[in-house]
C-alpha atoms as a PDB file:
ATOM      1  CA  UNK A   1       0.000   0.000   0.000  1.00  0.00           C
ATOM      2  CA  UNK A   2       1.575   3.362  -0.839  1.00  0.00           C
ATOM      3  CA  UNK A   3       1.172   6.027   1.418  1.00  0.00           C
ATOM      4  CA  UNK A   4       0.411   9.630   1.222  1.00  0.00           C
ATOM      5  CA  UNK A   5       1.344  11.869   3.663  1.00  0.00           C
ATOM      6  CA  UNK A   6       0.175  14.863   4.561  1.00  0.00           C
ATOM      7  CA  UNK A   7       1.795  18.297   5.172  1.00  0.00           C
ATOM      8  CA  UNK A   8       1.759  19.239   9.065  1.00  0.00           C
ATOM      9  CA  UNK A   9      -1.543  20.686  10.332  1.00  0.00           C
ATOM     10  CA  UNK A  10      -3.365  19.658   7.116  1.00  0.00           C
ATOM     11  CA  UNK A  11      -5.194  16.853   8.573  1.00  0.00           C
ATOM     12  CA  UNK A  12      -8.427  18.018   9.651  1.00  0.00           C
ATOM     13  CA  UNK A  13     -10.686  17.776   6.769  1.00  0.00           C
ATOM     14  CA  UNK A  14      -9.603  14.039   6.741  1.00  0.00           C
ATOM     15  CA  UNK A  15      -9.822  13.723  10.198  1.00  0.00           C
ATOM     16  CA  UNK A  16     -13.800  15.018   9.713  1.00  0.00           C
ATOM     17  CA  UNK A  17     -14.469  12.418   6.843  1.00  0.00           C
ATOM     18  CA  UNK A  18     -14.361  15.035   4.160  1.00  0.00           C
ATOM     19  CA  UNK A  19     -13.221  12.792   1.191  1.00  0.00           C
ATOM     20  CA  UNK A  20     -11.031  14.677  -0.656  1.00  0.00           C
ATOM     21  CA  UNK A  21      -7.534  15.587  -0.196  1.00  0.00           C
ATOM     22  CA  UNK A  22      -5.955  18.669  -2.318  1.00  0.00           C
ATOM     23  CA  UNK A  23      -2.625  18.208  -3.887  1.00  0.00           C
ATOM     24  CA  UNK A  24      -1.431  21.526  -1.509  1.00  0.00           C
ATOM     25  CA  UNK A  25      -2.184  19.038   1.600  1.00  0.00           C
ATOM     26  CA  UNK A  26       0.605  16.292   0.329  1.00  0.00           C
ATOM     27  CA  UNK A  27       3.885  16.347   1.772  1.00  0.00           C
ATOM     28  CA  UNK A  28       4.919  13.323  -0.052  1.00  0.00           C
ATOM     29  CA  UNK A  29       4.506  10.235  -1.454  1.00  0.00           C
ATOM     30  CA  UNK A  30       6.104   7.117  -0.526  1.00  0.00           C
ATOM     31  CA  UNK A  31       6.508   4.835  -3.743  1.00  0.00           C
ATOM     32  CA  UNK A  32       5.198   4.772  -6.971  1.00  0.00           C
ATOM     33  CA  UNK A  33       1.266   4.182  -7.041  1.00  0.00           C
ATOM     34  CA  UNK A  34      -0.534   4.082 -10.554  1.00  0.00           C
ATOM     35  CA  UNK A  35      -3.607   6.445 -11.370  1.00  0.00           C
ATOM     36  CA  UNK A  36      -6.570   5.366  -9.558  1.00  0.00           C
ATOM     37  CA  UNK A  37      -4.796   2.606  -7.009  1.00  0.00           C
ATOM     38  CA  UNK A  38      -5.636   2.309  -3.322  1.00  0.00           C
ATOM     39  CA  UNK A  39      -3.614   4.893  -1.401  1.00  0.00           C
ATOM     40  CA  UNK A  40      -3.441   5.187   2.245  1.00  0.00           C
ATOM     41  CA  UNK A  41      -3.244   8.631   3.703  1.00  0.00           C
ATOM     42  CA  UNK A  42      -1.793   9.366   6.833  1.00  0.00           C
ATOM     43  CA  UNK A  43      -0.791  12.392   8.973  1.00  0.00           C
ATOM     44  CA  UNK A  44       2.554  14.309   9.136  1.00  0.00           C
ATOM     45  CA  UNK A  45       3.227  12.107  12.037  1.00  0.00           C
ATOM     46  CA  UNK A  46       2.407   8.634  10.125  1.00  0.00           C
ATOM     47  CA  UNK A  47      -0.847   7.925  11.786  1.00  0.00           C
ATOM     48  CA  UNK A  48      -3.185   6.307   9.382  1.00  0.00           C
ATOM     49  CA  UNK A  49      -6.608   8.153   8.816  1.00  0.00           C
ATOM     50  CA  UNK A  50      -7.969   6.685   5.796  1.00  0.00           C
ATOM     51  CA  UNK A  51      -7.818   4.640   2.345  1.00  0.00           C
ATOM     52  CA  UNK A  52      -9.159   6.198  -1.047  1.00  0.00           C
ATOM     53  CA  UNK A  53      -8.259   6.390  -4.772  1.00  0.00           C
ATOM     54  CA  UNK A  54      -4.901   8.058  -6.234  1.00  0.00           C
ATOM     55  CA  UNK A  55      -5.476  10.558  -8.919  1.00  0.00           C
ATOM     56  CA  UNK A  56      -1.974  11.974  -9.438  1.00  0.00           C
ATOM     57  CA  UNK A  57      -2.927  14.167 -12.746  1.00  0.00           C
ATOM     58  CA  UNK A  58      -5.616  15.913 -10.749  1.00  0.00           C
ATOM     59  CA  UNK A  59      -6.022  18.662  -7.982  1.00  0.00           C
ATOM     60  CA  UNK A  60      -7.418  16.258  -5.683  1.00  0.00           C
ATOM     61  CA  UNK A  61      -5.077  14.061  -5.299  1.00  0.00           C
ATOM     62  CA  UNK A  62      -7.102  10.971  -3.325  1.00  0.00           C
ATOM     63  CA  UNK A  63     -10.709  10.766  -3.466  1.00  0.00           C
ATOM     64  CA  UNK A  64     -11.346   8.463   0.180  1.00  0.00           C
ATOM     65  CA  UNK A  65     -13.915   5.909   0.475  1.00  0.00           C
ATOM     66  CA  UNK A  66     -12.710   4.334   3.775  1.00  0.00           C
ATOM     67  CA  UNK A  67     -11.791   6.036   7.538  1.00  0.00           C
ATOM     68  CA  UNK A  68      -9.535   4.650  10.183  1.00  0.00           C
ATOM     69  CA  UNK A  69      -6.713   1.957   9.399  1.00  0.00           C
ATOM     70  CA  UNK A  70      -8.153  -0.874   7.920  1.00  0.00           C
ATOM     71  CA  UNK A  71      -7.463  -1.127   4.420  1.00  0.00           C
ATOM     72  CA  UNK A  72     -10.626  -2.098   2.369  1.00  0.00           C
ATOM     73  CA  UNK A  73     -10.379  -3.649  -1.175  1.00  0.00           C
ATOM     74  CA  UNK A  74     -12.569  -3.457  -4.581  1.00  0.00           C
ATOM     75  CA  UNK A  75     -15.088  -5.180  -2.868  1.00  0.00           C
ATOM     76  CA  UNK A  76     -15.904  -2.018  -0.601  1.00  0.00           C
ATOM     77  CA  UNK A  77     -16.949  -0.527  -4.141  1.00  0.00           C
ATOM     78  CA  UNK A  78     -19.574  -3.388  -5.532  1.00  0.00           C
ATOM     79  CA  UNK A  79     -21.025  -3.796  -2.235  1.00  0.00           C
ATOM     80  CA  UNK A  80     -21.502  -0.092  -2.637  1.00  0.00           C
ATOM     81  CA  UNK A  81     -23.314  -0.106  -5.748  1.00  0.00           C
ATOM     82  CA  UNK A  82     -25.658  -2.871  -4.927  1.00  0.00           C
ATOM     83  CA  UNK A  83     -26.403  -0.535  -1.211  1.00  0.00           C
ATOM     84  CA  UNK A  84     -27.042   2.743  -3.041  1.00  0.00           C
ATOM     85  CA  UNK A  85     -29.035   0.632  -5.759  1.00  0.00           C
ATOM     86  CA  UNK A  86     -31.332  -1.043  -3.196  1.00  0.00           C
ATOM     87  CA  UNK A  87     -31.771   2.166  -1.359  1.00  0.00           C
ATOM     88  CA  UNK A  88     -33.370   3.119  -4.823  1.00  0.00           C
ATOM     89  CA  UNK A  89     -35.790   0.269  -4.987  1.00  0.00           C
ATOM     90  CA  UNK A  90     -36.837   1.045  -1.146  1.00  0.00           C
ATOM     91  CA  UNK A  91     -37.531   4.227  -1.148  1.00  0.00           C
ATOM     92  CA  UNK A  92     -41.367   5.693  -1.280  1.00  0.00           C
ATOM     93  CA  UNK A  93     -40.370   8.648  -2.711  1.00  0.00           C
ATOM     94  CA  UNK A  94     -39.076   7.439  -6.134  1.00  0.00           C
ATOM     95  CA  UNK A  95     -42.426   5.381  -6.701  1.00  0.00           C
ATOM     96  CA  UNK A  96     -44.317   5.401 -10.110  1.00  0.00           C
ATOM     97  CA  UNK A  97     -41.569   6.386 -12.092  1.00  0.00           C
ATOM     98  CA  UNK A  98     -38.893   4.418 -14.044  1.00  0.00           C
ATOM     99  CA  UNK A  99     -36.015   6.830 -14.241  1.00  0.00           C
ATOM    100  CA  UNK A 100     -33.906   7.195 -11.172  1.00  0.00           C
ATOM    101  CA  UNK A 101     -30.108   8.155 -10.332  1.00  0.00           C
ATOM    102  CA  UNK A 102     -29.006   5.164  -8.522  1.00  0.00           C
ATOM    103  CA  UNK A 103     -25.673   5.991  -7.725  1.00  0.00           C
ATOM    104  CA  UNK A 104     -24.705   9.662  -6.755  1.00  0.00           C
ATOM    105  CA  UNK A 105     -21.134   9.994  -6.423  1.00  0.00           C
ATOM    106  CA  UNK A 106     -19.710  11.482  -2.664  1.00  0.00           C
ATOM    107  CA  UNK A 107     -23.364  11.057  -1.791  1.00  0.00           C
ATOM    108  CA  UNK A 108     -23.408   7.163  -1.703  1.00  0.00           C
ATOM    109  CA  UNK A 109     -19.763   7.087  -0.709  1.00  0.00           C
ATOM    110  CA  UNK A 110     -18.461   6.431  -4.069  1.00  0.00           C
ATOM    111  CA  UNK A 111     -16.537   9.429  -5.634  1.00  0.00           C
ATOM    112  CA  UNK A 112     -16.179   9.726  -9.462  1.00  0.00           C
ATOM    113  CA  UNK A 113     -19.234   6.958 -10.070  1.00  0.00           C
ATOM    114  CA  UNK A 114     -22.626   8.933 -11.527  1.00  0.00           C
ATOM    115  CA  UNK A 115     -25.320   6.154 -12.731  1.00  0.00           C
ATOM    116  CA  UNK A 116     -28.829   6.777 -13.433  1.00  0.00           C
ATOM    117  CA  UNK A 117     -31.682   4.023 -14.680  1.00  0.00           C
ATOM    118  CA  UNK A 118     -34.090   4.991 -17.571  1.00  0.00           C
ATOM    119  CA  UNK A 119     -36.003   1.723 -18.062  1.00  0.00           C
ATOM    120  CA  UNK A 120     -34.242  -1.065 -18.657  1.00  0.00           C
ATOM    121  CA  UNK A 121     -30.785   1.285 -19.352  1.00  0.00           C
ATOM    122  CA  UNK A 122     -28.489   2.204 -16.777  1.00  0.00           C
ATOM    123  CA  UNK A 123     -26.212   5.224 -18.193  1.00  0.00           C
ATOM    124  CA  UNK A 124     -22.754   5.563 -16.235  1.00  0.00           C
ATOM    125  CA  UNK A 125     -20.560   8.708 -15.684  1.00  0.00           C
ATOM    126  CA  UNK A 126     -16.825   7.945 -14.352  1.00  0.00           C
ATOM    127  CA  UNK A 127     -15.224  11.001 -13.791  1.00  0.00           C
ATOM    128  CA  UNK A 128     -12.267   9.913 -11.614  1.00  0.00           C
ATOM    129  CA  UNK A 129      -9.086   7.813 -12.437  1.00  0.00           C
ATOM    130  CA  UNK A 130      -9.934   5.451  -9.066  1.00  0.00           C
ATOM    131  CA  UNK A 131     -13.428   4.454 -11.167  1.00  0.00           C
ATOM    132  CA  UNK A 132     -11.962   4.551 -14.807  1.00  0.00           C
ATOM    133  CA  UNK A 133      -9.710   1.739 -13.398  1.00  0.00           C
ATOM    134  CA  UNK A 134     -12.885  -0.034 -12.008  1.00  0.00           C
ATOM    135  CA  UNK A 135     -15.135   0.439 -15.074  1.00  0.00           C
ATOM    136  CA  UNK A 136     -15.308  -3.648 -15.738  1.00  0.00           C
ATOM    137  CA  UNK A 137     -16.094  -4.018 -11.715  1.00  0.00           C
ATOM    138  CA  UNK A 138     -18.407  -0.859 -11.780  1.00  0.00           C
ATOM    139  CA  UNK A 139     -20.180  -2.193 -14.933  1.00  0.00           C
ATOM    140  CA  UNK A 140     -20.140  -5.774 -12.658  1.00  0.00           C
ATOM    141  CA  UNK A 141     -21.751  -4.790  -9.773  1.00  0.00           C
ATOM    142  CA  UNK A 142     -24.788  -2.359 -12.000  1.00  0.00           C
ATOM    143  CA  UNK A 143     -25.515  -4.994 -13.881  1.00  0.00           C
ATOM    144  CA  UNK A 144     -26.337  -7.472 -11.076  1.00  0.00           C
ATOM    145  CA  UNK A 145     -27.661  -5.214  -8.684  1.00  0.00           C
ATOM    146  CA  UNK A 146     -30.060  -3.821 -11.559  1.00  0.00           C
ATOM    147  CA  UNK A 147     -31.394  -6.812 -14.168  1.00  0.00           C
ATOM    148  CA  UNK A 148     -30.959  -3.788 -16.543  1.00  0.00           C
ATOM    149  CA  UNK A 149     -30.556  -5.338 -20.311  1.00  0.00           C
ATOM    150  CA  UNK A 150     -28.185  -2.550 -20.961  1.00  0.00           C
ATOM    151  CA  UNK A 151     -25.409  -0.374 -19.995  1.00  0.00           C
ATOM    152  CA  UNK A 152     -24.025   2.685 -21.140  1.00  0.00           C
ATOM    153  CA  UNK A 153     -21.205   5.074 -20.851  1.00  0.00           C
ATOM    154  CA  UNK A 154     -21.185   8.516 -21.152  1.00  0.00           C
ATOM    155  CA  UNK A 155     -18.379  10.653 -21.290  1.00  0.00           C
ATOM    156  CA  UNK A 156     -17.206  13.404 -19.032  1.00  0.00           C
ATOM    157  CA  UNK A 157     -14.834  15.216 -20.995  1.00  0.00           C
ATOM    158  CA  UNK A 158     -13.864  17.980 -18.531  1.00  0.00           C
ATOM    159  CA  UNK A 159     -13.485  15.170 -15.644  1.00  0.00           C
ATOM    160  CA  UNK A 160     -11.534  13.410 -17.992  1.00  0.00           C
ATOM    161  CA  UNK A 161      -9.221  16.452 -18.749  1.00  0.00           C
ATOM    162  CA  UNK A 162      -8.608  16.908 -15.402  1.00  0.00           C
ATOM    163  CA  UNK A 163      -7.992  13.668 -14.269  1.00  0.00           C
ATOM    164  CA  UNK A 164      -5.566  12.963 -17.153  1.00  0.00           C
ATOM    165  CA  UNK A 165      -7.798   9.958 -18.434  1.00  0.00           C
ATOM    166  CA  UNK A 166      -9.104   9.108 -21.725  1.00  0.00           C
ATOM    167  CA  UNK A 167     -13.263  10.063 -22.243  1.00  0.00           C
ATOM    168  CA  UNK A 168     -15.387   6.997 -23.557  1.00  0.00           C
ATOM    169  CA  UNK A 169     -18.791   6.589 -24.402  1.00  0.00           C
ATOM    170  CA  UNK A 170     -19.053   3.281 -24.922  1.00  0.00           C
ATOM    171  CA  UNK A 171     -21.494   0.013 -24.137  1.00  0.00           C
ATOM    172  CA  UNK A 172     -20.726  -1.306 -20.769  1.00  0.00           C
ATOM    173  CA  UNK A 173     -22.980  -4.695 -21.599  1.00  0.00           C
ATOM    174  CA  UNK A 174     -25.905  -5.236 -23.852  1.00  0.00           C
ATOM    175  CA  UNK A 175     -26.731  -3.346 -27.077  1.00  0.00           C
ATOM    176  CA  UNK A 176     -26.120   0.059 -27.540  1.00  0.00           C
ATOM    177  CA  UNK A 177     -28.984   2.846 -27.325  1.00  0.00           C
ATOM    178  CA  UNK A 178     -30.572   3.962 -30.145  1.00  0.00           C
ATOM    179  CA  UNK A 179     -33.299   5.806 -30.764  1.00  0.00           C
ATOM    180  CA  UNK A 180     -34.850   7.832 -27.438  1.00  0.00           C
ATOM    181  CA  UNK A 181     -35.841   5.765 -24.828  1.00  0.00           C
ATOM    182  CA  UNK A 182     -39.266   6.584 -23.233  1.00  0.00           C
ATOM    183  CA  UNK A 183     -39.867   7.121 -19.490  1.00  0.00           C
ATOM    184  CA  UNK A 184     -42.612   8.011 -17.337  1.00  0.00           C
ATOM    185  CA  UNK A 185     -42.377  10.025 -14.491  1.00  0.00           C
ATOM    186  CA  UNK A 186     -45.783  10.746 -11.980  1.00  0.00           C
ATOM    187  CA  UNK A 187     -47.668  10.439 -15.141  1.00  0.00           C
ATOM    188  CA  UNK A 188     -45.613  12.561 -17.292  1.00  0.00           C
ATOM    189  CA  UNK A 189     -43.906  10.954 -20.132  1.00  0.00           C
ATOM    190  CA  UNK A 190     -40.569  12.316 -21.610  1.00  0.00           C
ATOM    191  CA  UNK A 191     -38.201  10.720 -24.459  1.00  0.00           C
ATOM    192  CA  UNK A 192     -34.552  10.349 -22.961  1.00  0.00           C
ATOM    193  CA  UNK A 193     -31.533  10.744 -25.743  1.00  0.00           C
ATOM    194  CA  UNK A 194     -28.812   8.841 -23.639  1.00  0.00           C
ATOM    195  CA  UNK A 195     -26.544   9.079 -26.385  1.00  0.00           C
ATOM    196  CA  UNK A 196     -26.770  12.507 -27.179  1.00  0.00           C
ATOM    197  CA  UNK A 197     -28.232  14.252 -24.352  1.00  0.00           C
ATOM    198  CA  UNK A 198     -27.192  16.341 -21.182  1.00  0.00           C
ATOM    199  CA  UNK A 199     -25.481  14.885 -18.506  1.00  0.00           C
ATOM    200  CA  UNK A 200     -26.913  11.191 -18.656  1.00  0.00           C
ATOM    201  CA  UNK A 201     -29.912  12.095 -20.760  1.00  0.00           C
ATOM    202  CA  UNK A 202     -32.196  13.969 -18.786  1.00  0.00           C
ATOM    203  CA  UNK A 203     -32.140  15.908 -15.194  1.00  0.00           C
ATOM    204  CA  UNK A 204     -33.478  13.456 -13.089  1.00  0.00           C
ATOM    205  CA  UNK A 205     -32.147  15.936  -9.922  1.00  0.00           C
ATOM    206  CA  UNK A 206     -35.372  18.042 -10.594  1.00  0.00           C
ATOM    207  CA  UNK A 207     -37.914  15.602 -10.267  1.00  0.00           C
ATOM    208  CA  UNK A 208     -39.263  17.191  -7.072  1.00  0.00           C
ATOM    209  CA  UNK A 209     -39.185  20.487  -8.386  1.00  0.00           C
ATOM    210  CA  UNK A 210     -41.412  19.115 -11.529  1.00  0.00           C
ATOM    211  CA  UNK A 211     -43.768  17.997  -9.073  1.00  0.00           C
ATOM    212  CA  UNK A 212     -43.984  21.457  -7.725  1.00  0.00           C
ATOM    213  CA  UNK A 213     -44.251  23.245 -10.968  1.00  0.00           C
ATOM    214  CA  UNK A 214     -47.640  20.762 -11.753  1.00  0.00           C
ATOM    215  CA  UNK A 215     -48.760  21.425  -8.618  1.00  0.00           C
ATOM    216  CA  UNK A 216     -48.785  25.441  -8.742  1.00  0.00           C
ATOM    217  CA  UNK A 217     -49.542  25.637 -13.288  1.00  0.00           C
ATOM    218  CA  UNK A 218     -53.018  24.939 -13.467  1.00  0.00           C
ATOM    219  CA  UNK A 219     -54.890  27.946 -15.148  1.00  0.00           C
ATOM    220  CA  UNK A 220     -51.326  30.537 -15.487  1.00  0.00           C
ATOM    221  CA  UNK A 221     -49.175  31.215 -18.060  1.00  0.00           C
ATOM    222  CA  UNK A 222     -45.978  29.557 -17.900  1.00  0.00           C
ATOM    223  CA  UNK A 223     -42.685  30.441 -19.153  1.00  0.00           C
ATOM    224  CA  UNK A 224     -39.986  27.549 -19.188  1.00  0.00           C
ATOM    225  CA  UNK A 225     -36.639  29.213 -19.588  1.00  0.00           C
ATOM    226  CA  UNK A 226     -33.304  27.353 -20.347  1.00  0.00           C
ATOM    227  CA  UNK A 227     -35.917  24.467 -20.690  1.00  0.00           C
ATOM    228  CA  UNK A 228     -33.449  21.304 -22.250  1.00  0.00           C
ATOM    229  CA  UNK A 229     -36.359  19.526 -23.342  1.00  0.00           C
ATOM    230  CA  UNK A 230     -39.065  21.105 -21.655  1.00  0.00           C
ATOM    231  CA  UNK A 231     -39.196  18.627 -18.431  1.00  0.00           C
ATOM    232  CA  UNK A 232     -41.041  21.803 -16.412  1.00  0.00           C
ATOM    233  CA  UNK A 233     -43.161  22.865 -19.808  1.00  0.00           C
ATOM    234  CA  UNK A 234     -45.033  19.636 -19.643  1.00  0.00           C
ATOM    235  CA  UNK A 235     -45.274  19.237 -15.857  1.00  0.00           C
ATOM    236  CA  UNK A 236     -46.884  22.912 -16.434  1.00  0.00           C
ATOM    237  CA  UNK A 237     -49.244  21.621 -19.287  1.00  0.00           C
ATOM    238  CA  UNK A 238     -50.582  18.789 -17.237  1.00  0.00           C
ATOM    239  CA  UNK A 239     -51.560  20.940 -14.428  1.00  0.00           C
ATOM    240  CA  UNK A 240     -53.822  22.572 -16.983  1.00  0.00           C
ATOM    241  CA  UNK A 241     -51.942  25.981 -17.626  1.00  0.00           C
ATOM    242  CA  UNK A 242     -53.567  28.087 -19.699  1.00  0.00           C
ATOM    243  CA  UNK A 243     -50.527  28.568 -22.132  1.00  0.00           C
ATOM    244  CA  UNK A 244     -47.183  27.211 -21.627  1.00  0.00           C
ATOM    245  CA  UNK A 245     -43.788  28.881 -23.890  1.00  0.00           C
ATOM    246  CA  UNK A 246     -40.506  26.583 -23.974  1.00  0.00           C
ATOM    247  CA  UNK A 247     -37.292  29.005 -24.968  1.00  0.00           C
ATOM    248  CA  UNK A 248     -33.726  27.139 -25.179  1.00  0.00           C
ATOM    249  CA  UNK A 249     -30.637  27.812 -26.893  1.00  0.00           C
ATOM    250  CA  UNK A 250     -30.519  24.244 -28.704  1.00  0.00           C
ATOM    251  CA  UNK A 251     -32.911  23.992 -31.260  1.00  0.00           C
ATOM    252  CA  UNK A 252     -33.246  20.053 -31.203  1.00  0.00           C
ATOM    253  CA  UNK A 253     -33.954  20.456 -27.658  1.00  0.00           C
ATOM    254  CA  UNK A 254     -37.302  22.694 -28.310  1.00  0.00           C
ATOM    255  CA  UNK A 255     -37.829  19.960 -31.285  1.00  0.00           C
ATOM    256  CA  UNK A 256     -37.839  17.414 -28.241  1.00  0.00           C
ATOM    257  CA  UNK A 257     -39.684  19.717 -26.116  1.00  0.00           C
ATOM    258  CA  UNK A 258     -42.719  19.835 -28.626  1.00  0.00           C
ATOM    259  CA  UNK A 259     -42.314  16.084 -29.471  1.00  0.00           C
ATOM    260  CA  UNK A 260     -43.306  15.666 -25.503  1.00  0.00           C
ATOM    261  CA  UNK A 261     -45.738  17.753 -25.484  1.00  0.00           C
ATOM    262  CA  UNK A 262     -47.849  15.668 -28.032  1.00  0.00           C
ATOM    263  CA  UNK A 263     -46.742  12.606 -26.465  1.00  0.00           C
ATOM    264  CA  UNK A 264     -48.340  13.716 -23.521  1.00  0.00           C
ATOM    265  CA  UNK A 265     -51.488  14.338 -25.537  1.00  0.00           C
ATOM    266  CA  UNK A 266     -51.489  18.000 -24.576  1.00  0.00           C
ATOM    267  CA  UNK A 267     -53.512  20.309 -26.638  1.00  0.00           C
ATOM    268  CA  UNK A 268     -51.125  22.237 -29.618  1.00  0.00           C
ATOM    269  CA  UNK A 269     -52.817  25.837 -28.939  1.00  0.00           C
ATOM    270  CA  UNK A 270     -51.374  25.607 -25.623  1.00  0.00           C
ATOM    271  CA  UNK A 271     -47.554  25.430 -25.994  1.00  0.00           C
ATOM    272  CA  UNK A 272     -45.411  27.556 -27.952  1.00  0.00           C
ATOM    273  CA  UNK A 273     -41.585  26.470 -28.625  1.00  0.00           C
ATOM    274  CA  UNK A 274     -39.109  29.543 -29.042  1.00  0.00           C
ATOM    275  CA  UNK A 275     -35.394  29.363 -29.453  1.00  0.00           C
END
């Protein structure tokens, strides 16, 4: 196990379980360690405080997933996946819709690993040498936790350039995506491009605040600004607003926008797309 050791003093985030440590914190490094292989960290004084991923191109030199001194393994990271995935399933709050984030990075203790489920298609974001080196184990441990028929990886090209790793968008098992996959989400239905599309697809992040927007449109005029593909315009629409406009930049993304609005069977007159 290589160690990294930290400059004098500069062991407090660490020793508060934040999980990053900033190349300005390293005093050295003792050996030779490979982008994205277990490191320990330990303080000036050579007390061990935690275990996490090398990423020598990077700012952030060590991305932790593990406090104290025992040294955990790959395993820590499927068993992981298949915890933040069956969180997913549990949960109340992500019922009657089939397009969830099942893993969230920091959040579910696993740092450069971004995977969200549209149907049966999980889409994958590494954006961190420790998971590029894990992709086969990452892609592993989605597929069984998940019965998905497919997965999919999406490039992060500024991660990537930071982290000094090669983007890919690539299949991680089963066919490849190809046209728009459709999803439902409390009633409304959207078409996800997962090859093509923002982040993973679509931002699953503002689910909630859809629900809001459906809750407050009935009977207003609504005007959906920087609207992707209109996720809020049709949340609007099915609350019955009186008229709904969709303005964005990207002119396949209004295209998209309107396509959902007739997929929802919402009435033309009502919606206007602008770019």
């Amino acid at each position: 196990m290589i160690d990294v050791v930290l400059l004098p003093g500069r062991d407090r985030s660490v020793r508060r379980r934040h999980p990053w440590v900033l190349s300005g914190a390293v005093a050295r490094v003792e050996g030779e360690a490979a982008p994205g292989a277990w490191v320990r960290v330990c303080s000036a004084e050579g007390e061990a405080l935690g275990f996490g991923h090398w990423s020598p191109a990077s700012q952030i030199r060590v991305r932790l997933l593990g406090f104290g001194k025992d040294a955990p393994d790959d395993g820590l990271v499927a068993d992981r996946i298949a915890q933040a995935v069956a969180r997913r399933v549990a949960d109340p709050l992500l019922a009657d819709t089939d397009a969830v984030r099942l893993v969230n990075g920091e959040g579910d203790g696993l740092p450069g690993l971004v995977a969200d489920r549209y149907g049966e298609l999980v889409v994958v974001r590494l954006s961190t040498a420790g998971m590029d080196a894990r992709r086969a184990l990452v892609a592993d441990a989605l597929r069984e936790a998940t019965g998905a028929a497919a997965g999919f990886e999406r490039p992060d090209a500024a991660a990537a350039r930071r982290e000094g790793m090669a983007a890919q968008q690539a299949p991680l098992w089963g066919d490849p995506p190809g046209a728009p996959l459709g999803i439902h989400e409390r009633g409304r239905r959207y078409l996800v491009d997962a090859t093509g599309g923002q982040k993973t697809g679509f931002y699953l992040d503002q689910r909630d605040a859809r629900d809001l927007v459906q809750r407050l449109a009935s009977g207003r005029r609504v005007l959906d600004l920087f609207a992707y593909t209109g996720g809020f315009s049709i949340a609007a629409g099915r609350a019955g607003a009186r008229h709904v406009t969709t303005v964005d930049l990207a002119r396949p993304a209004v295209a998209a926008a309107c396509d959902h609005w007739a997929l929802n069977g919402l009435d033309p007159a009502a919606h206007e797309g602008v770019t």
